[in-house]
N, C-alpha and C. Protein backbone atom coordinates (compact mmCIF):
# COMPACT_ATOMS: atom_id res chain seq x y z
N UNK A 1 -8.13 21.97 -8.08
CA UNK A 1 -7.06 21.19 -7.42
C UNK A 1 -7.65 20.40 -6.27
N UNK A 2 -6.60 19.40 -5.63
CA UNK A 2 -7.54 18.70 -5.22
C UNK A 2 -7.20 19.04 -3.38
N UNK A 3 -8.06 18.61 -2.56
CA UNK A 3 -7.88 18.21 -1.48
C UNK A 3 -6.54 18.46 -0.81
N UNK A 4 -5.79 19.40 -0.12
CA UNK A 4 -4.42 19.40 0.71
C UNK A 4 -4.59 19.10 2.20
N UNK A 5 -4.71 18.25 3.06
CA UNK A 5 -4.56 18.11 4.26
C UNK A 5 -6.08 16.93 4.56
N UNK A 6 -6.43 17.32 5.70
CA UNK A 6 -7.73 16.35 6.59
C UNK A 6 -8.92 17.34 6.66
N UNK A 7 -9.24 17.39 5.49
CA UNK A 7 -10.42 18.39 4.81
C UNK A 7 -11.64 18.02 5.86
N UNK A 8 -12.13 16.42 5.74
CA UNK A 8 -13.14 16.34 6.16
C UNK A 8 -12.49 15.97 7.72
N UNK A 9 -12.09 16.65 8.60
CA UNK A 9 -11.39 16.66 9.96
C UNK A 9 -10.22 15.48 10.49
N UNK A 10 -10.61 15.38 11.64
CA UNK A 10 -9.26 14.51 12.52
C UNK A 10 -9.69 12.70 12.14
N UNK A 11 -8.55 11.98 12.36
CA UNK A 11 -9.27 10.51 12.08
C UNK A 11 -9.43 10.10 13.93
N UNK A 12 -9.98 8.70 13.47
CA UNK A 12 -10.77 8.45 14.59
C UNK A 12 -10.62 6.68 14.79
N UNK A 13 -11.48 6.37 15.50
CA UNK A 13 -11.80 4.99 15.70
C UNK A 13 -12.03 4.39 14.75
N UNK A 14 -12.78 4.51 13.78
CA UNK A 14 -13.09 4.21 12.50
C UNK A 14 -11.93 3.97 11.10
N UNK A 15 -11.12 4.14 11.72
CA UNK A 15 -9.78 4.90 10.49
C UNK A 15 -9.09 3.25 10.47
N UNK A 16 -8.19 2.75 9.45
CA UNK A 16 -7.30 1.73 9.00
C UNK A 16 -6.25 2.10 8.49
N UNK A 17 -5.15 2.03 8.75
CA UNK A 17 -3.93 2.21 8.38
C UNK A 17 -3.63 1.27 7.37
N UNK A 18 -3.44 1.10 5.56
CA UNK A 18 -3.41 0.49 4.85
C UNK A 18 -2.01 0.58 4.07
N UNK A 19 -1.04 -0.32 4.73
CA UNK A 19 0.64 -0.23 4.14
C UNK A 19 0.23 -1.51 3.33
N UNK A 20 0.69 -0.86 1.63
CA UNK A 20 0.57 -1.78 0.09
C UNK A 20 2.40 -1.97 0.88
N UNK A 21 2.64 -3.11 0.44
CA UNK A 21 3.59 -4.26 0.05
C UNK A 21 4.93 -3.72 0.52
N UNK A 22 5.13 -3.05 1.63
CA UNK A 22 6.50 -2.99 2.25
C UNK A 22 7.19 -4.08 2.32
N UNK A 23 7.44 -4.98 1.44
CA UNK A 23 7.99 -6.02 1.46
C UNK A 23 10.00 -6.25 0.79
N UNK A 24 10.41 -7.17 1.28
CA UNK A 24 11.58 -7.24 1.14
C UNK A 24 12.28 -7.76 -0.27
N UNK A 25 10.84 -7.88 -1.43
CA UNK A 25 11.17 -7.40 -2.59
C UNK A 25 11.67 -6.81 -3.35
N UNK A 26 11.06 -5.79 -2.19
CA UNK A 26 10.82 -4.11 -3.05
C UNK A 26 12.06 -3.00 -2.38
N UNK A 27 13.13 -3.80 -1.45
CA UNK A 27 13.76 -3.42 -0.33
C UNK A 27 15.31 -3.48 -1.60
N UNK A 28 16.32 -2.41 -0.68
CA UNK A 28 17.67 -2.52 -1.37
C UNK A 28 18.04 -3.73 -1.53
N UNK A 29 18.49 -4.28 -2.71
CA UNK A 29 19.27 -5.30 -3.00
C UNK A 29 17.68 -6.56 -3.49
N UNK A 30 16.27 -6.17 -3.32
CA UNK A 30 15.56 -7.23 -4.03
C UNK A 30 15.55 -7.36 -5.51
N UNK A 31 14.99 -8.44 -6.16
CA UNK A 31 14.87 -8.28 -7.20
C UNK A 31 13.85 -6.48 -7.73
N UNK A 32 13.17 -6.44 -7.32
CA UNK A 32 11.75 -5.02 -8.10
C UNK A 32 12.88 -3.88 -6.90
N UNK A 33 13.80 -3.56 -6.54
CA UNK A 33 13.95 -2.83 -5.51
C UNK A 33 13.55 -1.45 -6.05
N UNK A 34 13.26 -0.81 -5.04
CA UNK A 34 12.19 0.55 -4.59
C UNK A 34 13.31 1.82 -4.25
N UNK A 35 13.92 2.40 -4.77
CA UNK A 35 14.98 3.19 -4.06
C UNK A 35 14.19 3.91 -3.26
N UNK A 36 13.44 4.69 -3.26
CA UNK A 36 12.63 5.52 -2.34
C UNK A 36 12.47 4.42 -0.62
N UNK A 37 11.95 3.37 -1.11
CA UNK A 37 10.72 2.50 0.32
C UNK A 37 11.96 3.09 1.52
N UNK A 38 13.40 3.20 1.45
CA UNK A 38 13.99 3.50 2.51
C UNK A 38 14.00 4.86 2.99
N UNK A 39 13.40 5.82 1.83
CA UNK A 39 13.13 7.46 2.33
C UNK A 39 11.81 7.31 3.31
N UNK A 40 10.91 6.29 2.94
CA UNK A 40 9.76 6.73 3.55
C UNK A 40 9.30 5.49 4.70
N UNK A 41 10.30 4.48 4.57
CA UNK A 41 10.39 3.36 5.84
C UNK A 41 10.23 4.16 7.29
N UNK A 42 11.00 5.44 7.12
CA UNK A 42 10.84 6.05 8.83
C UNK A 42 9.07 6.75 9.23
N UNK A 43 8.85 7.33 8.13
CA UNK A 43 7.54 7.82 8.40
C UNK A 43 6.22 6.35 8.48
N UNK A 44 6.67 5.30 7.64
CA UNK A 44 5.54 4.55 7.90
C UNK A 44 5.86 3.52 9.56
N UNK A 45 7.26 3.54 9.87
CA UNK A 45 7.10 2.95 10.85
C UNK A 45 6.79 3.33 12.22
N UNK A 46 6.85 4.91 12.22
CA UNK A 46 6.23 5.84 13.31
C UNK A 46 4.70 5.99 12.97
N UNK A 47 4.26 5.58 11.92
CA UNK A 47 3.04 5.18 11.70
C UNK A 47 2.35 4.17 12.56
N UNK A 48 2.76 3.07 12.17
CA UNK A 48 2.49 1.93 12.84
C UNK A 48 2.76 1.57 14.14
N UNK A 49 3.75 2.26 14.63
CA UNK A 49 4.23 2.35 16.23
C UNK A 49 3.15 2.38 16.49
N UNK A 50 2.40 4.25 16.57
CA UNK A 50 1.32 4.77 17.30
C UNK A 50 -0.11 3.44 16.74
N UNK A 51 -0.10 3.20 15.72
CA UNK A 51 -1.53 2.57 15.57
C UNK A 51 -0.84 0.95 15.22
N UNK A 52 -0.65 0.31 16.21
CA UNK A 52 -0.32 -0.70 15.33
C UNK A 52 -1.32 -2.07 15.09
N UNK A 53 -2.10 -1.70 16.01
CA UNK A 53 -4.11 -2.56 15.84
C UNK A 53 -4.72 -2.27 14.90
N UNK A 54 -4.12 -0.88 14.34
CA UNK A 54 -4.82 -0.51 13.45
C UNK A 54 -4.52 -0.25 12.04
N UNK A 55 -3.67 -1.39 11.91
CA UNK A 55 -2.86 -1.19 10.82
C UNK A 55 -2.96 -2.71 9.85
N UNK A 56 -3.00 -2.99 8.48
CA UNK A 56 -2.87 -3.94 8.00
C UNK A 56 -1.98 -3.82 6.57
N UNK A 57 -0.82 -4.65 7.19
CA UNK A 57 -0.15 -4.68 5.78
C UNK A 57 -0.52 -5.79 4.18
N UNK A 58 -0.40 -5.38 2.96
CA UNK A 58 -0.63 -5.86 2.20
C UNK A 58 0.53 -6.65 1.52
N UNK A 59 0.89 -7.81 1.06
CA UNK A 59 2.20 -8.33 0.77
C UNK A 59 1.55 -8.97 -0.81
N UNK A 60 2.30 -8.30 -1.70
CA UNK A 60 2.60 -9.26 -3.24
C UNK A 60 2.71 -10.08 -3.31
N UNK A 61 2.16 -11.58 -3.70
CA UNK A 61 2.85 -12.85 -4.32
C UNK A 61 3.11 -13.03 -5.14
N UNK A 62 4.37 -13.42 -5.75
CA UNK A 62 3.95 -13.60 -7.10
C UNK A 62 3.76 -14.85 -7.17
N UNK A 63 3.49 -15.41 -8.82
CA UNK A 63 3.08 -16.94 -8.88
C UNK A 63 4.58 -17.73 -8.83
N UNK A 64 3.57 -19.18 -8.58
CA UNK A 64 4.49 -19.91 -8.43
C UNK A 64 5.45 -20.35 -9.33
N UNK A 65 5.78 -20.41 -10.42
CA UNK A 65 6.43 -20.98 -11.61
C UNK A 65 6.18 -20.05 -12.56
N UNK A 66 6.76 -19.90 -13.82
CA UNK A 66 7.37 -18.96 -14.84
C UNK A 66 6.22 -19.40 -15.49
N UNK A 67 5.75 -18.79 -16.21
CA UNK A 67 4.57 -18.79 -17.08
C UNK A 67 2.91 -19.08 -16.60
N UNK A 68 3.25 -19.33 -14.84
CA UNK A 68 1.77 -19.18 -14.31
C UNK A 68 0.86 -17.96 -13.99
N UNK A 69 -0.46 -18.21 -13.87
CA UNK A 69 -1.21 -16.98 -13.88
C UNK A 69 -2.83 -16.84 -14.90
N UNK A 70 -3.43 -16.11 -14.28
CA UNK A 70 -4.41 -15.89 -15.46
C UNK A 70 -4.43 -15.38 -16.38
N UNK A 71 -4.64 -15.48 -17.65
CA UNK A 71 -4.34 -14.26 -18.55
C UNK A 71 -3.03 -14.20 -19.20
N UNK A 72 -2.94 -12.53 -19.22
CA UNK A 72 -1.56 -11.68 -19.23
C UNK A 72 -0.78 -11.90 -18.13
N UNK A 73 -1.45 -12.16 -17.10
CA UNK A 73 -0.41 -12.61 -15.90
C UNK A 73 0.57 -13.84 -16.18
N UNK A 74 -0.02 -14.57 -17.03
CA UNK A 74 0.83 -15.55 -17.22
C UNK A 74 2.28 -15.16 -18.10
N UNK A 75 1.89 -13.80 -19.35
CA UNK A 75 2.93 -13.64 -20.19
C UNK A 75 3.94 -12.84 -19.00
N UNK A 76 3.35 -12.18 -18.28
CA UNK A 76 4.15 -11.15 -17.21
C UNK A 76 4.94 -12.33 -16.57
N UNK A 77 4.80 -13.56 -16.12
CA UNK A 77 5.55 -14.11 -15.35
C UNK A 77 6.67 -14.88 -15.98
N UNK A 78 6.33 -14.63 -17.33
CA UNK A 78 7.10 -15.43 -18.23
C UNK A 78 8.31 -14.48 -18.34
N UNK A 79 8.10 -13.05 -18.41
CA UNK A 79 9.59 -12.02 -18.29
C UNK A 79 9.64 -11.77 -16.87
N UNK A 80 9.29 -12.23 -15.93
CA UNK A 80 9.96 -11.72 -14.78
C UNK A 80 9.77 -13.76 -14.21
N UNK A 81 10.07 -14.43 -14.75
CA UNK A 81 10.36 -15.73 -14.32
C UNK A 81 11.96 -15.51 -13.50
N UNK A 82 12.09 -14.91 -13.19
CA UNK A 82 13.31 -15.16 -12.15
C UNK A 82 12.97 -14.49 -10.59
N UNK A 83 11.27 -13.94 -11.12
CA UNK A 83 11.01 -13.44 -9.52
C UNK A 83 9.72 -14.42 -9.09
N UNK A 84 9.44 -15.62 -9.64
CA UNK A 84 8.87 -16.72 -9.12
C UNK A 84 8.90 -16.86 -8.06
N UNK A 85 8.10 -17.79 -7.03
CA UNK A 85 8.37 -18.09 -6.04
C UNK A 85 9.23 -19.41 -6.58
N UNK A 86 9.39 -19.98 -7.09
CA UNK A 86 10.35 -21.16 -7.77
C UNK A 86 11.99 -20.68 -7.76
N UNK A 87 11.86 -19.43 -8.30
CA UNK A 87 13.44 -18.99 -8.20
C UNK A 87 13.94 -17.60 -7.59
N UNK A 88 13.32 -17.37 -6.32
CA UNK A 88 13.78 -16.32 -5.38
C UNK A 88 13.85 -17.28 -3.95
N UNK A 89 14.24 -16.38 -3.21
CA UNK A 89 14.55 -16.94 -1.43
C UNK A 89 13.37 -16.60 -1.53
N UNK A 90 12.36 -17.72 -0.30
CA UNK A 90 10.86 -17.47 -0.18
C UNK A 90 10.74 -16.14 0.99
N UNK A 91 11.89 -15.56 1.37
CA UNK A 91 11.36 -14.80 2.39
C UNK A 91 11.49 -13.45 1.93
N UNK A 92 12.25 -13.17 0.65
CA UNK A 92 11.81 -12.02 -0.37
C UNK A 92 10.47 -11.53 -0.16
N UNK A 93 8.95 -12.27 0.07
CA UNK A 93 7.71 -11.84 0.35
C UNK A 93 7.35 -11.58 1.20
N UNK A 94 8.46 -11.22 2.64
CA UNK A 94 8.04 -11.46 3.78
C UNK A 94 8.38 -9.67 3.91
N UNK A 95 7.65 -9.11 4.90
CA UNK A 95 7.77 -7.34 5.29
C UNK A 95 9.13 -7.13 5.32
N UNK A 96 9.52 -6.06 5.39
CA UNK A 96 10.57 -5.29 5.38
C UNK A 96 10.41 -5.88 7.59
N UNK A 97 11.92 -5.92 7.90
CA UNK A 97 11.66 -6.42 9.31
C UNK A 97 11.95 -5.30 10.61
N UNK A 98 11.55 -3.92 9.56
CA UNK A 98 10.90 -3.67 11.03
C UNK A 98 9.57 -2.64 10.70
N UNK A 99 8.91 -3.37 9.77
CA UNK A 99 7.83 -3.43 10.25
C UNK A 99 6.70 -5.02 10.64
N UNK A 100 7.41 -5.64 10.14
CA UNK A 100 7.08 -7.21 10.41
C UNK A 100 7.02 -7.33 11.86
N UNK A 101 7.84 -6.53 12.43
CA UNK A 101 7.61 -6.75 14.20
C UNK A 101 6.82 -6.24 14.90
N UNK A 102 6.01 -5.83 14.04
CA UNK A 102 4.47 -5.21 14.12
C UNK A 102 3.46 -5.94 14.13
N UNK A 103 4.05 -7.09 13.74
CA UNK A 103 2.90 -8.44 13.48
C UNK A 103 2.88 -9.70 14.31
N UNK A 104 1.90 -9.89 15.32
CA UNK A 104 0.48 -9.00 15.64
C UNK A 104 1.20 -7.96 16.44
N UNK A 105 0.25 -6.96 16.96
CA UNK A 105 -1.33 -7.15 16.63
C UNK A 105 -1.52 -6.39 15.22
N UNK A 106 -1.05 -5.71 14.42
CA UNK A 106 -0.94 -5.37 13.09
C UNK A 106 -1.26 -7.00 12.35
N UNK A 107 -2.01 -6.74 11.22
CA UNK A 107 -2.44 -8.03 10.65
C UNK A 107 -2.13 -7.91 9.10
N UNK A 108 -1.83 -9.15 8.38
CA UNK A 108 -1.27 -8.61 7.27
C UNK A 108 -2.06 -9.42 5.80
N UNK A 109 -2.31 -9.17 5.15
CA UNK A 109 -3.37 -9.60 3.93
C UNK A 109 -2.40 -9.68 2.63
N UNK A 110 -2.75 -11.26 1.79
CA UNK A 110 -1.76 -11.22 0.97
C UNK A 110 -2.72 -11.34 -0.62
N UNK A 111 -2.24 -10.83 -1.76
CA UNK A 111 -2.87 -10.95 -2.57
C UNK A 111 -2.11 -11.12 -3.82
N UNK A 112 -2.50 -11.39 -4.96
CA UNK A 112 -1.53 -12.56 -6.06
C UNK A 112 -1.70 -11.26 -7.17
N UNK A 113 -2.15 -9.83 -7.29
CA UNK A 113 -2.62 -8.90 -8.19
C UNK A 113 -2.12 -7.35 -7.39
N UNK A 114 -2.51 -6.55 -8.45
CA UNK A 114 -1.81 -5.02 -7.72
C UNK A 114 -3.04 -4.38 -6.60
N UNK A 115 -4.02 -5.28 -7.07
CA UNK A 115 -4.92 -4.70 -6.14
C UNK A 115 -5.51 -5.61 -4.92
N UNK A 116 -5.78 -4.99 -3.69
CA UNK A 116 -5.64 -5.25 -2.66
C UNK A 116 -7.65 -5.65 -2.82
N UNK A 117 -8.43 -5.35 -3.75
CA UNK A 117 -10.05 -5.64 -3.67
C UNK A 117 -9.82 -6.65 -4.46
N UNK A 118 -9.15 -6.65 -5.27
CA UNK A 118 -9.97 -7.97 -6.68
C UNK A 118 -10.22 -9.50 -5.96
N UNK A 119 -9.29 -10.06 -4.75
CA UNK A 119 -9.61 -11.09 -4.51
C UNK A 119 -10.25 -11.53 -3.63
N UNK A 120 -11.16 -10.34 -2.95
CA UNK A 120 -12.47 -10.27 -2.30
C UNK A 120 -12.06 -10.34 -0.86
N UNK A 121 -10.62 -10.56 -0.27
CA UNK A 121 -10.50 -10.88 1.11
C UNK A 121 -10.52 -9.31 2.07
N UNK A 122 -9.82 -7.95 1.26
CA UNK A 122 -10.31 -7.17 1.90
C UNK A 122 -11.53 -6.63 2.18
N UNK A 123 -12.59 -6.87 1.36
CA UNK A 123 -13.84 -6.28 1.47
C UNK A 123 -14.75 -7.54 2.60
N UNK A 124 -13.91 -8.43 2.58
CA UNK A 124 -14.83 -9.68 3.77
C UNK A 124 -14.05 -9.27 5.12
N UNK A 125 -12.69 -8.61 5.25
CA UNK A 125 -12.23 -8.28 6.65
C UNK A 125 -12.54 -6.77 6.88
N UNK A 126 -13.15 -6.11 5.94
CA UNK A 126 -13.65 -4.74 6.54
C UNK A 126 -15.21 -4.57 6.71
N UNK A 127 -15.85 -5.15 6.07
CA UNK A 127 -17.01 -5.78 6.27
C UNK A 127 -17.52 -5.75 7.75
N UNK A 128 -18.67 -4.66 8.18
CA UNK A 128 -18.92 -5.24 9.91
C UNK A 128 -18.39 -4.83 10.58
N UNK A 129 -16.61 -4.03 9.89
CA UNK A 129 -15.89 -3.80 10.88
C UNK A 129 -16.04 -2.50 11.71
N UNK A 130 -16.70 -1.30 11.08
CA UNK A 130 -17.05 -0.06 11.22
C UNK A 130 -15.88 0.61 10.83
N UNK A 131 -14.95 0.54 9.95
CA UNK A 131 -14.15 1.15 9.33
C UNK A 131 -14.77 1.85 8.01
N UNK A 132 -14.64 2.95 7.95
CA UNK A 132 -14.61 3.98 7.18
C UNK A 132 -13.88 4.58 6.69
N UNK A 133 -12.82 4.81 7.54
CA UNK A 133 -11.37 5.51 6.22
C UNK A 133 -10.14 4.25 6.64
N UNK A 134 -9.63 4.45 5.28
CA UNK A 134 -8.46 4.22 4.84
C UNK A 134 -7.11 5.19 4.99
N UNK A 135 -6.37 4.99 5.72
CA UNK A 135 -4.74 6.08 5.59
C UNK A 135 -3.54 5.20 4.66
N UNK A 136 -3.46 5.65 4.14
CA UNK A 136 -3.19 4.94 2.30
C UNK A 136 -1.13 5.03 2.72
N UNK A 137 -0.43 4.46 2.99
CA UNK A 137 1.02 3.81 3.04
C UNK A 137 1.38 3.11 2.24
N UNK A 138 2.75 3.15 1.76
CA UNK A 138 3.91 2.35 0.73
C UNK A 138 4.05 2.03 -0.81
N UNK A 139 4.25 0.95 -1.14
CA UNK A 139 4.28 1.33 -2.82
C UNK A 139 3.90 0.43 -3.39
N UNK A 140 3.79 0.63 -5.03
CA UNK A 140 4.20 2.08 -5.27
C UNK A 140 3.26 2.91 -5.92
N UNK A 141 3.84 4.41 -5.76
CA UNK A 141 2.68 5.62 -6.22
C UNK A 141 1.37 4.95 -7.46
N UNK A 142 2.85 4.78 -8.51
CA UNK A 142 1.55 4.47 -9.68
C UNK A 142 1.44 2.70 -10.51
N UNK A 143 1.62 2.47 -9.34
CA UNK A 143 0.91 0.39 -9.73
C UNK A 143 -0.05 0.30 -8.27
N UNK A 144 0.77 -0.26 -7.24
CA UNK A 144 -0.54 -1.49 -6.09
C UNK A 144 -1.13 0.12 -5.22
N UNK A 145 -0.45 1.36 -5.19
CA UNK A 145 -1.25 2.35 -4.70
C UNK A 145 -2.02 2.99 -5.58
N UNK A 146 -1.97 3.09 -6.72
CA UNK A 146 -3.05 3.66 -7.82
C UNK A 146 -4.19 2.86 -7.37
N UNK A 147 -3.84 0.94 -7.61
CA UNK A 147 -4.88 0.44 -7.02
C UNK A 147 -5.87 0.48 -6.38
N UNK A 148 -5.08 0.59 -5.15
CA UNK A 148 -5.60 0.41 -3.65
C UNK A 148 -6.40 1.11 -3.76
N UNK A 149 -5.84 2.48 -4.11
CA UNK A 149 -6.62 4.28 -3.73
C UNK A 149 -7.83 3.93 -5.15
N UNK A 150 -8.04 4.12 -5.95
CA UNK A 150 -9.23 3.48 -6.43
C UNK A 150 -10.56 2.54 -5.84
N UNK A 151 -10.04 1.82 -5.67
CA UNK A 151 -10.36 0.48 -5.55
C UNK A 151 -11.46 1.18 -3.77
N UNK A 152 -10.37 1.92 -2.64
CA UNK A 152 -11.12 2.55 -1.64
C UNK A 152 -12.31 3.74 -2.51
N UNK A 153 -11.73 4.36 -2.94
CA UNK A 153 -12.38 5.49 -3.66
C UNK A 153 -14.23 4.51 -4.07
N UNK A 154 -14.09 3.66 -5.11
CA UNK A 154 -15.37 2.93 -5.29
C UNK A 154 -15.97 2.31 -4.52
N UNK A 155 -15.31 2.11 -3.28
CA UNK A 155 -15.80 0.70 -2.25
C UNK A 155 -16.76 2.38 -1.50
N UNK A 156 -16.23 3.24 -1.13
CA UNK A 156 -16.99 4.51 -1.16
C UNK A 156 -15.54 4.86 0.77
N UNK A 157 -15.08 4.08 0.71
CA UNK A 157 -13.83 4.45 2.02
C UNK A 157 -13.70 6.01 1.85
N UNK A 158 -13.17 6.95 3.06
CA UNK A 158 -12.28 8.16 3.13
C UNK A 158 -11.28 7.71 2.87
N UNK A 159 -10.57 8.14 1.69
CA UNK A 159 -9.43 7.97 1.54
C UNK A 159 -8.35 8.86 1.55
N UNK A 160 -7.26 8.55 2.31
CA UNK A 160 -6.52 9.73 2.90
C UNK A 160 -4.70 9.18 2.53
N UNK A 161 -4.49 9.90 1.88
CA UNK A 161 -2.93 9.36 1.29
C UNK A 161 -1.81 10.46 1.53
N UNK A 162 -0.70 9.45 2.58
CA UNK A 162 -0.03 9.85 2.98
C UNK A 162 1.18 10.52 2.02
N UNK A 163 1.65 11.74 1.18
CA UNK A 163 2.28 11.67 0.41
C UNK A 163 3.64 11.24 0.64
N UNK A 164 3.99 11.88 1.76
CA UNK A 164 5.54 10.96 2.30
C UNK A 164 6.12 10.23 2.98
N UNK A 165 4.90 9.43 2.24
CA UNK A 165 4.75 7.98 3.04
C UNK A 165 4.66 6.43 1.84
N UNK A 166 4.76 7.50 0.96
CA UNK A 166 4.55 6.67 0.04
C UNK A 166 5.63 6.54 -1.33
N UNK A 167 5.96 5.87 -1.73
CA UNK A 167 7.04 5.86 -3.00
C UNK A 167 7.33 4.56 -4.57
N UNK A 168 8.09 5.16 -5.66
CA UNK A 168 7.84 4.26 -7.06
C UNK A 168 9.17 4.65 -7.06
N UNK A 169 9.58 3.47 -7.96
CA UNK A 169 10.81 3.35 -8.36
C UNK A 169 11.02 3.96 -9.71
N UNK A 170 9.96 4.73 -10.32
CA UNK A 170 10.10 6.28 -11.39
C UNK A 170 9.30 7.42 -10.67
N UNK A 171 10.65 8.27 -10.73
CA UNK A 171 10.36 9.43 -10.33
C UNK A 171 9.17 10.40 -11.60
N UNK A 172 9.44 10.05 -12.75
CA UNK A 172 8.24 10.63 -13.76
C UNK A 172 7.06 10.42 -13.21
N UNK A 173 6.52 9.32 -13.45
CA UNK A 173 5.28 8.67 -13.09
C UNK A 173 4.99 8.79 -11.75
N UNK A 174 5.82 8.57 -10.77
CA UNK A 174 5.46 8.86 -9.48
C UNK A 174 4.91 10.59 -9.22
N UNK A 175 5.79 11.35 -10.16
CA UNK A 175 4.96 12.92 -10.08
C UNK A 175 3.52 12.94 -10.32
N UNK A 176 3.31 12.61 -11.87
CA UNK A 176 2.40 12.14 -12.57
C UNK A 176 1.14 11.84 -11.56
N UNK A 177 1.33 10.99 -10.65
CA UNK A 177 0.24 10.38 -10.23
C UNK A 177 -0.06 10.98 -8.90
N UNK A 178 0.92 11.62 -8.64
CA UNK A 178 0.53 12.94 -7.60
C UNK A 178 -0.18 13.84 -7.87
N UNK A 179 0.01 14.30 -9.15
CA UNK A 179 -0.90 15.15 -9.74
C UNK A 179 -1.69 14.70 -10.12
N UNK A 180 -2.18 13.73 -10.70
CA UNK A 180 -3.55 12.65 -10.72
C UNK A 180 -4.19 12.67 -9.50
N UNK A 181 -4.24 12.31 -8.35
CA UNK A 181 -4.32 12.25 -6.68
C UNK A 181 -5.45 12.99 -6.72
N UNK A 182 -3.97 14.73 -7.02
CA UNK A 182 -4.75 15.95 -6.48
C UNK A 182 -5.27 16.40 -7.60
N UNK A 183 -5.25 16.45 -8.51
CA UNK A 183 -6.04 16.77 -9.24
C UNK A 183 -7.32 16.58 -9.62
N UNK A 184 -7.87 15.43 -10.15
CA UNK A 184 -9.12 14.72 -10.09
C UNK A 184 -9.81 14.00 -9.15
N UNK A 185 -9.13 13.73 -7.95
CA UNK A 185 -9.78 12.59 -7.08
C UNK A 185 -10.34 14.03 -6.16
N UNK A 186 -10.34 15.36 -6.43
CA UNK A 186 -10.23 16.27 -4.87
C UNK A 186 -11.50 16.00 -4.36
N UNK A 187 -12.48 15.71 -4.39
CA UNK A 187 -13.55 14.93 -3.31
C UNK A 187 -13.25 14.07 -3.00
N UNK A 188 -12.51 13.20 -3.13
CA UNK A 188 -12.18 12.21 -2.70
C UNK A 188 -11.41 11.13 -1.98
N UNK A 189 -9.86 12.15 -2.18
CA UNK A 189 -8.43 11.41 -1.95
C UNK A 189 -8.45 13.30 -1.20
N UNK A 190 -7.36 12.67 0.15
CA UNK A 190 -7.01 13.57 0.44
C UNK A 190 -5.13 13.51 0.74
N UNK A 191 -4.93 14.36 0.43
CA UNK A 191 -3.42 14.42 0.27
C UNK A 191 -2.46 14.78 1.43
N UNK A 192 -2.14 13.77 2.08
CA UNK A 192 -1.61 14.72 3.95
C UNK A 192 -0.34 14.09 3.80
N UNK A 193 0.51 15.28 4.46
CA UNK A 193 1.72 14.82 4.96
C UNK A 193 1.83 13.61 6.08
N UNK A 194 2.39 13.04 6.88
CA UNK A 194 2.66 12.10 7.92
C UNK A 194 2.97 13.10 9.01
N UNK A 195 3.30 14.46 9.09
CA UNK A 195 3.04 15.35 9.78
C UNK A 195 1.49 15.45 10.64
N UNK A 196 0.93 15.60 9.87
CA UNK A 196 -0.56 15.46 10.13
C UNK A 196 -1.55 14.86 10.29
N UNK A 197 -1.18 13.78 9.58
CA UNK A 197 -1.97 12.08 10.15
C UNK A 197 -1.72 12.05 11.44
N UNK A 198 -0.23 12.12 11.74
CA UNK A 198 0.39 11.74 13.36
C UNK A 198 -0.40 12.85 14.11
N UNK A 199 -0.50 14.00 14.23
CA UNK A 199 -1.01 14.84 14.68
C UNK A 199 -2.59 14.86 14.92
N UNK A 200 -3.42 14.09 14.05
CA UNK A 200 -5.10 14.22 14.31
C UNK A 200 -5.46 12.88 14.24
N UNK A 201 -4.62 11.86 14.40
CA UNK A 201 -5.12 10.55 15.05
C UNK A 201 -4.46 10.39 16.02
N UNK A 202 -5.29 10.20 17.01
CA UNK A 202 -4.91 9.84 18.63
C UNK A 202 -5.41 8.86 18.91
């Protein structure tokens, strides 16, 4: 089994607070809405209170027009052509607003895919930076946070995932990938409440 708590100790100077796509998408009443993001909106925003320099949110785009994209991205936009930027309110992509009032000094990184590496801008702003771990926030469990938490996992980051801090709009799969987490990642992913993040980063 894998990893339960801050195995390899307290976080530090070195640490990044990494909230995937709290965005007003994914919020009651968006098109993709998230029933959970409002269970776990309180724990990530007492998150960000205490660290909020140290925090960078990640925001979804989608493409611009119905059938754009690379690939399969293009057939994907072709069934969700009504969540275009062509045919939604443009501020659907904008944070959930209260954590947006976090911004600055919280900084926020936008990317057109579920993953927060493929388009090279996080690995050029952590780069140099002396960041070493990652504290893994928002959704969801098993799409842009499967991602993310990978994606840290290979870049070689501590990766430290907040479990109730985080949420999917299927409760199956969202188990699923909890037990994925802890199960196989246990060198790697560590599994902490928001109890305990708050508690060993000062």
């Amino acid at each position: 089994m894998a990893a339960l708590g801050l195995v390899h100790g307290p976080l530090g100077e070195n640490s990044l607070h990494l909230c995937v796509d709290m965005q007003r998408l994914f919020a009651p009443g968006g098109p993709w809405a998230v029933p959970w993001a409002q269970r776990v909106l309180p724990a990530i925003e007492e998150l960000v209170d205490r660290h909020p320099e140290r925090t960078l949110f990640t925001r979804f785009i989608p493409a611009a027009r119905p059938g754009e994209g690379p690939g399969m991205w293009a057939r994907y936009y072709r069934r969700w052509a009504e969540v275009t930027l062509a045919n939604i309110d443009a501020g659907l992509v904008e944070l959930m607003p209260s954590l947006a009032r976090f911004v600055p000094p919280a900084k926020v990184l936008d990317k057109h895919v579920y993953s927060p590496w493929t388009e090279g801008r996080l690995n050029a702003m952590l780069t140099g930076s002396g960041i070493d771990t990652l504290v893994i926030t928002g959704g969801e469990t098993d799409v842009c946070i499967l991602a993310t938490v990978l994606g840290a996992i290979d870049h070689g980051f501590r990766t430290v995932l907040v479990t109730d801090a985080i949420c999917s709009s299927a409760d199956q799969t969202h188990d699923a990938l909890m037990e994925l987490y802890r199960s196989r990642f246990s060198e790697q992913v560590e599994a902490v409440r928001i109890e305990e993040v708050l508690e060993n980063w000062r």
